[in-house]
C-alpha atoms as a PDB file:
ATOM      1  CA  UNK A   1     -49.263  49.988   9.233  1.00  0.00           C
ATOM      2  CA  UNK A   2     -46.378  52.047   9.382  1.00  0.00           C
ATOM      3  CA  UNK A   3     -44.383  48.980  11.563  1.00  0.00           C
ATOM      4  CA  UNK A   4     -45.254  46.384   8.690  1.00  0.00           C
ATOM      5  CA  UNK A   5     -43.800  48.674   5.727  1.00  0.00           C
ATOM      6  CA  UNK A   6     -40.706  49.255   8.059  1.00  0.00           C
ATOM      7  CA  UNK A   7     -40.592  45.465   8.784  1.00  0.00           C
ATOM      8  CA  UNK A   8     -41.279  44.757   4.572  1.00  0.00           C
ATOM      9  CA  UNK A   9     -38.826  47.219   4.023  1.00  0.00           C
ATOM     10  CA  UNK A  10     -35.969  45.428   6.352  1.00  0.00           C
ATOM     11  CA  UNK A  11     -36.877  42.431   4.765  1.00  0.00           C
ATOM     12  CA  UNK A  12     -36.272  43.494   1.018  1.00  0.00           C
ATOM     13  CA  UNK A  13     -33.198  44.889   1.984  1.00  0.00           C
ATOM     14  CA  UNK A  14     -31.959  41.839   3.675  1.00  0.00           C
ATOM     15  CA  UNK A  15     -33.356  39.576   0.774  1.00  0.00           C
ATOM     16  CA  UNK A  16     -30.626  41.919  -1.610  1.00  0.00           C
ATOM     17  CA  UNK A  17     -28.139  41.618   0.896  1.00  0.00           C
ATOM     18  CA  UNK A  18     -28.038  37.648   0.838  1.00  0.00           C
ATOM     19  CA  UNK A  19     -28.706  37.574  -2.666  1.00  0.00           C
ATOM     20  CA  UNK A  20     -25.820  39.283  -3.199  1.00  0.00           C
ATOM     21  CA  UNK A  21     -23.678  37.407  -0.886  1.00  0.00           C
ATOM     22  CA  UNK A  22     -24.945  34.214  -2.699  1.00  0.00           C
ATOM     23  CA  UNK A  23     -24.156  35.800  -6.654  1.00  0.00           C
ATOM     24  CA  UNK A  24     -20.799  36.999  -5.498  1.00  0.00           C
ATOM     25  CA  UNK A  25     -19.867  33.437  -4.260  1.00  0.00           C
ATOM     26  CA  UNK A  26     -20.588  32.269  -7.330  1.00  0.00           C
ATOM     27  CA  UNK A  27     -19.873  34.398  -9.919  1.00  0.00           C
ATOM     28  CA  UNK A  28     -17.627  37.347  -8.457  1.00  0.00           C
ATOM     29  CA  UNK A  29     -17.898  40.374  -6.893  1.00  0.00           C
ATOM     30  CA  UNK A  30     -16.851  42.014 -10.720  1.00  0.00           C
ATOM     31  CA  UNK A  31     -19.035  39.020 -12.309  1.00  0.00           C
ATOM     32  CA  UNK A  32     -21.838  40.156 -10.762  1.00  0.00           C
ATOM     33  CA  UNK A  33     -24.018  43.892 -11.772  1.00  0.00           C
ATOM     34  CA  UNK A  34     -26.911  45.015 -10.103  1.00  0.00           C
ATOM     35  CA  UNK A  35     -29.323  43.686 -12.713  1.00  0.00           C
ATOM     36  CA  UNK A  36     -28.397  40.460 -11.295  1.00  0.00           C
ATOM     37  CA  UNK A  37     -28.739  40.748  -7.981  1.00  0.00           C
ATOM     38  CA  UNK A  38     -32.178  42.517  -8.585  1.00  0.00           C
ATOM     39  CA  UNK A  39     -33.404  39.925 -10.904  1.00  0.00           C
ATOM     40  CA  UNK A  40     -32.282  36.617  -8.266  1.00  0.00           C
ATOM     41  CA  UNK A  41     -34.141  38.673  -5.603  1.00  0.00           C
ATOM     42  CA  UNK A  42     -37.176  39.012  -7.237  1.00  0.00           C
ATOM     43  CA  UNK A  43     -37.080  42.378  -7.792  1.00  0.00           C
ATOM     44  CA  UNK A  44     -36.229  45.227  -9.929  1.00  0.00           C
ATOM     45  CA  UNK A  45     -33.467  47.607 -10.924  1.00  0.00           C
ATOM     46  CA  UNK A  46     -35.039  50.636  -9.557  1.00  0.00           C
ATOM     47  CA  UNK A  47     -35.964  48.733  -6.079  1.00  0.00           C
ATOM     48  CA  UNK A  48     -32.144  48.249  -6.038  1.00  0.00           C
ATOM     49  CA  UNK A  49     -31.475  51.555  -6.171  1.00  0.00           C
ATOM     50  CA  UNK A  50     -34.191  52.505  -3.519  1.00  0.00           C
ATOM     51  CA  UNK A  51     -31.886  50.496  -0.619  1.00  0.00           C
ATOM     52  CA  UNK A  52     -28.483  50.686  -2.370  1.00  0.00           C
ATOM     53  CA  UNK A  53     -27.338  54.010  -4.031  1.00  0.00           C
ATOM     54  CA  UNK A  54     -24.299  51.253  -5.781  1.00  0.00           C
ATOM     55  CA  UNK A  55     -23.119  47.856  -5.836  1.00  0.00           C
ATOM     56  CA  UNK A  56     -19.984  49.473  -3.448  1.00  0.00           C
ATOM     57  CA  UNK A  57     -22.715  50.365  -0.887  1.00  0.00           C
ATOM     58  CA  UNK A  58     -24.288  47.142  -1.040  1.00  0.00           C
ATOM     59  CA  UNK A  59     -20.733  45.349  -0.600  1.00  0.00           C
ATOM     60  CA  UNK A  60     -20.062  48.374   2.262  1.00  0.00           C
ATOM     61  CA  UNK A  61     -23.233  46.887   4.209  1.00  0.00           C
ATOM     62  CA  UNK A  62     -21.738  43.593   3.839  1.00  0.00           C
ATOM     63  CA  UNK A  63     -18.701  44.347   5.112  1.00  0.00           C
ATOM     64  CA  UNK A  64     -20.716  46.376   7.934  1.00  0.00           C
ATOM     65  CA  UNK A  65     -22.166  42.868   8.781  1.00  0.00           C
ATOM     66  CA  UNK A  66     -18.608  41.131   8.755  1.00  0.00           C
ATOM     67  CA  UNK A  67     -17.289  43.367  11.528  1.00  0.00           C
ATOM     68  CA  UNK A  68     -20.714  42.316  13.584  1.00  0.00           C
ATOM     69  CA  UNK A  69     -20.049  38.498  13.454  1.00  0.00           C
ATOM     70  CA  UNK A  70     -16.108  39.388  14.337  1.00  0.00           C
ATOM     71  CA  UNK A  71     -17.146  42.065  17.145  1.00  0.00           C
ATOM     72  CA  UNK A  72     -16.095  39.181  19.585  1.00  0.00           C
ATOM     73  CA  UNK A  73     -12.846  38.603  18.145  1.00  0.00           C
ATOM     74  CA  UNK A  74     -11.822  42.131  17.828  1.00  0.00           C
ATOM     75  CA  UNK A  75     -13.086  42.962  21.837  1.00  0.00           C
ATOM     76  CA  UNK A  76     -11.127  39.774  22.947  1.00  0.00           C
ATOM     77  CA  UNK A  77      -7.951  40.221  20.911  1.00  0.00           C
ATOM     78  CA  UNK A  78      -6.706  43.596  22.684  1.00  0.00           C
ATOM     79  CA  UNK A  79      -7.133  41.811  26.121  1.00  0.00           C
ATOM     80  CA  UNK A  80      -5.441  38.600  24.649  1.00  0.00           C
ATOM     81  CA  UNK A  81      -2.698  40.579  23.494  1.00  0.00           C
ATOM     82  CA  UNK A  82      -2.418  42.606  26.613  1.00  0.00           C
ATOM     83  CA  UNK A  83      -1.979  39.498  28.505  1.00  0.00           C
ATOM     84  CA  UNK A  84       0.609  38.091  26.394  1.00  0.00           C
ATOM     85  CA  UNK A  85       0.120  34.536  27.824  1.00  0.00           C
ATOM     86  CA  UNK A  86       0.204  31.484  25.239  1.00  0.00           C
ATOM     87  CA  UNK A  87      -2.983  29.517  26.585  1.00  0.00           C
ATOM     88  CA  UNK A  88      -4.817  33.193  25.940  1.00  0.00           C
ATOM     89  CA  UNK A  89      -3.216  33.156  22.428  1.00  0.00           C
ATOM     90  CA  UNK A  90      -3.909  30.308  21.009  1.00  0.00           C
ATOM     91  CA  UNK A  91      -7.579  29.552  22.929  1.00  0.00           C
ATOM     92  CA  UNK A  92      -8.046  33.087  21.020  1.00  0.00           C
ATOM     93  CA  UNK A  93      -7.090  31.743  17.702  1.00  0.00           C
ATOM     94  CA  UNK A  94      -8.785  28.571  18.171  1.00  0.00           C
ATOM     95  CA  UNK A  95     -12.065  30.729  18.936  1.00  0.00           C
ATOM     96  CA  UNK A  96     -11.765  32.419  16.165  1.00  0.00           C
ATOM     97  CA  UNK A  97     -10.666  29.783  13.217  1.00  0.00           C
ATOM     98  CA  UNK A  98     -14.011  28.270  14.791  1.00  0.00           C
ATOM     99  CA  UNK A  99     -16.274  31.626  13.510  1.00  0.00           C
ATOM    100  CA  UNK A 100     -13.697  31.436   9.559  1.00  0.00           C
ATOM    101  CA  UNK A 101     -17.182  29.062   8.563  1.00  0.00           C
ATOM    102  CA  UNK A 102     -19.501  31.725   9.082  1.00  0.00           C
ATOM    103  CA  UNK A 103     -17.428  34.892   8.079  1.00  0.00           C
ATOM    104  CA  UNK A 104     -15.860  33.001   4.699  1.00  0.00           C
ATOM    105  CA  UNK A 105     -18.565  34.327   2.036  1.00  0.00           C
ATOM    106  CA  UNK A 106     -17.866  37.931   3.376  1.00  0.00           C
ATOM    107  CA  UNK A 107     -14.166  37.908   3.490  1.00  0.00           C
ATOM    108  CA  UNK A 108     -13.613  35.836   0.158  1.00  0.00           C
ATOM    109  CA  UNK A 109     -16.397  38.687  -1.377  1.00  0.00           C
ATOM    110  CA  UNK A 110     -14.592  41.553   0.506  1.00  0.00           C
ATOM    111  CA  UNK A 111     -11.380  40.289  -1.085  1.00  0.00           C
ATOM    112  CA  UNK A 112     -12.776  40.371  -4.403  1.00  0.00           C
ATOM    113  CA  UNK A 113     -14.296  43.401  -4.458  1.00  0.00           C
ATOM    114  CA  UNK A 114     -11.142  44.839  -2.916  1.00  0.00           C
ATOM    115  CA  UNK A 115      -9.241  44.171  -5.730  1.00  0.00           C
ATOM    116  CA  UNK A 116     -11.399  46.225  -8.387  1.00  0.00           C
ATOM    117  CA  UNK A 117     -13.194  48.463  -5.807  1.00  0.00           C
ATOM    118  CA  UNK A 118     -10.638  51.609  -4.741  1.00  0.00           C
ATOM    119  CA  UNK A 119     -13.542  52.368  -2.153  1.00  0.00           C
ATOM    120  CA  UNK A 120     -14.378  48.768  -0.518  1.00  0.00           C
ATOM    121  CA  UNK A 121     -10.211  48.482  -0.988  1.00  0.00           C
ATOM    122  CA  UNK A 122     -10.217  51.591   1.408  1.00  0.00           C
ATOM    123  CA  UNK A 123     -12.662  49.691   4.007  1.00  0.00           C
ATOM    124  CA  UNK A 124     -11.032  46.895   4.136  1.00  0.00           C
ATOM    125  CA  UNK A 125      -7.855  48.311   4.597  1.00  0.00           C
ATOM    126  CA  UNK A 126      -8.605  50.436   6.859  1.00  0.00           C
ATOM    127  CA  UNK A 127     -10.418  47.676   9.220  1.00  0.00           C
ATOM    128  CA  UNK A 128      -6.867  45.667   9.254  1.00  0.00           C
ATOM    129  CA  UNK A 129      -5.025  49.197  10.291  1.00  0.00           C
ATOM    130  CA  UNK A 130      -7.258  49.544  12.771  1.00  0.00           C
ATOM    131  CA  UNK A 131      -6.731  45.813  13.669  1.00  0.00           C
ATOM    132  CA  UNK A 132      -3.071  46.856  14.294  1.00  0.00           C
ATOM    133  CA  UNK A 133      -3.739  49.984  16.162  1.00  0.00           C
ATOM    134  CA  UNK A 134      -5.323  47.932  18.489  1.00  0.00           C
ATOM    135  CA  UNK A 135      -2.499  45.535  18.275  1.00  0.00           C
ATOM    136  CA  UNK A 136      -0.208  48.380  19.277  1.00  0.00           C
ATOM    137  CA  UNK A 137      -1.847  49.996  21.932  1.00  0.00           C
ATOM    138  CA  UNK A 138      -2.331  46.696  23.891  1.00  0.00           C
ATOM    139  CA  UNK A 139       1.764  46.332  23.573  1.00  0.00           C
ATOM    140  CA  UNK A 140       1.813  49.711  24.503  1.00  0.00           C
ATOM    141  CA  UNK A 141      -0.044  49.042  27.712  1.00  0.00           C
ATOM    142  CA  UNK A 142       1.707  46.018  28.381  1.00  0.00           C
ATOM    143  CA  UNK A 143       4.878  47.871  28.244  1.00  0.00           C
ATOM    144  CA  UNK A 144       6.190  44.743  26.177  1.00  0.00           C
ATOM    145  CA  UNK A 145       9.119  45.354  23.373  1.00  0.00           C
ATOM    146  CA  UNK A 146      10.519  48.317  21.798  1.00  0.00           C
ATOM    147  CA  UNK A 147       8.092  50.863  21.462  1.00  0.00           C
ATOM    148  CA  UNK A 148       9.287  51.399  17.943  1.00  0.00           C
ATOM    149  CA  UNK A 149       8.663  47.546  17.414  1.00  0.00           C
ATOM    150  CA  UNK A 150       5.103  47.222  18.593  1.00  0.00           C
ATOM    151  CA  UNK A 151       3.015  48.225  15.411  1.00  0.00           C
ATOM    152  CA  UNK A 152       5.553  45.894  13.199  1.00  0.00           C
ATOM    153  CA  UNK A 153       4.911  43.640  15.431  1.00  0.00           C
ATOM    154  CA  UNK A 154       0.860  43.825  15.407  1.00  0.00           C
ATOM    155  CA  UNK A 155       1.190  43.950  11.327  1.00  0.00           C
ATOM    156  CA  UNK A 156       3.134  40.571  11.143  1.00  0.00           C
ATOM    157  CA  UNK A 157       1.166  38.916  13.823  1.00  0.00           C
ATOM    158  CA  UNK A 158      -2.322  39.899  11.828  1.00  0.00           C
ATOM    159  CA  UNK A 159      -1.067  39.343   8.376  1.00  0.00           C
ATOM    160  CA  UNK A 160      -0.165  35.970   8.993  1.00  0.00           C
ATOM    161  CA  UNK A 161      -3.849  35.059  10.796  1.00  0.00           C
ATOM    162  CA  UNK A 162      -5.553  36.787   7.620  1.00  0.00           C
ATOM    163  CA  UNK A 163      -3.584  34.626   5.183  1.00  0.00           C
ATOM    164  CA  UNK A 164      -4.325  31.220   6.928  1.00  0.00           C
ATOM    165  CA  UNK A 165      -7.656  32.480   7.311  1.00  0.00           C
ATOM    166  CA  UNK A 166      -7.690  32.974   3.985  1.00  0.00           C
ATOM    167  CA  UNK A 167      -6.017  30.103   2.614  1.00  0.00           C
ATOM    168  CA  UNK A 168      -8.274  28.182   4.619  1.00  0.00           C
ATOM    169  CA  UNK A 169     -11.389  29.982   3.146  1.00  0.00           C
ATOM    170  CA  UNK A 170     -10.224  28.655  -0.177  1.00  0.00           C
ATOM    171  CA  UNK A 171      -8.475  25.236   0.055  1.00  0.00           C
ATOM    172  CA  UNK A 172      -9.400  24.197   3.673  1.00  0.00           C
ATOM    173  CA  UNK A 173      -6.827  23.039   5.929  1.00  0.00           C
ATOM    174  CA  UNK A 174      -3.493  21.677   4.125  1.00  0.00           C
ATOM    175  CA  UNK A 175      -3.097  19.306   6.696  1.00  0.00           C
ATOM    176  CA  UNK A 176      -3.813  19.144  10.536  1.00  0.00           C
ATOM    177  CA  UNK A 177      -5.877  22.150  12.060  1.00  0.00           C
ATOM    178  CA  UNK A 178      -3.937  21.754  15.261  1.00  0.00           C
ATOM    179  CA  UNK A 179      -0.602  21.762  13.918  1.00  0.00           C
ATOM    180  CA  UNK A 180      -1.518  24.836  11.943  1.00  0.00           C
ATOM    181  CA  UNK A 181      -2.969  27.074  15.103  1.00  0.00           C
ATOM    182  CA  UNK A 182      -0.152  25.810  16.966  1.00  0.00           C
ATOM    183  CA  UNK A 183       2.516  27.321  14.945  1.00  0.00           C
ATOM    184  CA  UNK A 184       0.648  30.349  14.529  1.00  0.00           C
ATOM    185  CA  UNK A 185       0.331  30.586  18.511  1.00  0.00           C
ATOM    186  CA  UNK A 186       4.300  30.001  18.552  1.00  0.00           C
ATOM    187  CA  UNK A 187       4.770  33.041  16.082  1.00  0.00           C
ATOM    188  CA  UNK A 188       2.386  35.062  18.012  1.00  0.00           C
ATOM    189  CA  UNK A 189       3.730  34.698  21.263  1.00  0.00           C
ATOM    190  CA  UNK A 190       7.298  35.091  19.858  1.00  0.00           C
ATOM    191  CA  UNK A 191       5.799  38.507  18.078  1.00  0.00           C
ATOM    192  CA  UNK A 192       3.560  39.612  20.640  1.00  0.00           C
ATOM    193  CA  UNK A 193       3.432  37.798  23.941  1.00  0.00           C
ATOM    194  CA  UNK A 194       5.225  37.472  27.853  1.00  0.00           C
ATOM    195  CA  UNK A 195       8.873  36.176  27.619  1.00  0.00           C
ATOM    196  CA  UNK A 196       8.581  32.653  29.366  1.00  0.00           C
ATOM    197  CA  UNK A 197      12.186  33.310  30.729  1.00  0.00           C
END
């Protein structure tokens, strides 16, 4: 008994986690309250509440599911950068452009929520510092560049693959995929990777 209340239980909570995705892809993360989401999932207020203490909780778990879909892209970029080699680069951007499908409804709600949210702001901030930690200490143990120059470096390379990600997630490619990932694999080995010379 106890196994199918835990198993109901996992499934409410799931049901307000897509409904939520859903309603803030439509409407907005600040377009949509809590009645909302309750009322879409069949539910009430109070069984919100019972999962979710906040609508900033419920967007924290969502952002909690983001970094599990791009767990393979954060493991491989350290190693990636490490390397510093251009096929590594830009089969690692590839790979990862390929997952922007599935992860788009998180980031674009992330983004959102960022913007009105000081808390998920905070989170999602904090994910793309870490991002460039990461950045850095690969550099670091590549003994590539000026030491001074590495988390710069890490920041550029990162900002630019969030805002083609992003302009992606919004108005698809402006032209052809290819010649998009292949610039941004030129900028990232020029930022980050081995000198060819």
């Amino acid at each position: 008994m106890a196994h199918l209340r835990a198993a109901q239980k996992e499934r409410t909570r799931r049901l307000l986690l897509s409904t939520a995705l859903e309603l803030f892809g439509k409407h907005g993360y600040a377009g949509t309250t809590v009645d909302d989401i309750a009322r879409a999932a069949g539910t009430t207020r109070v069984t919100f509440y019972a999962y979710f203490p906040s609508r900033t909780a419920l967007m924290t778990a969502l952002c909690a599911e983001l970094a599990e879909l791009t767990v393979e892209d954060t493991e491989g970029l350290v190693g990636v950068v490490r390397e510093g080699g251009r096929d590594g680069i830009g089969a690692w951007l590839g790979a990862t452009a390929e997952r922007w499908p599935a992860t788009r409804p998180y980031v674009l709600a992330a983004e959102e929520a960022a913007a009105v949210d000081a808390e998920v702001r905070e989170l999602v901030e904090g994910r793309f510092d870490g991002l460039v930690a990461d950045v850095q200490a690969a550099l670091d143990r590549a003994g590539r560049f000026d030491p001074g120059s590495r988390r710069i470096r890490g920041f550029l390379a990162l900002a630019q693959l969030d805002r083609l990600a992003r302009q992606w997630m919004r108005h698809g490619w402006q032209g052809e995929p290819e010649t998009a990932l292949g610039l941004l694999t030129d900028s990232w080995v020029q930022l980050l990777g081995r000198s060819t010379e």
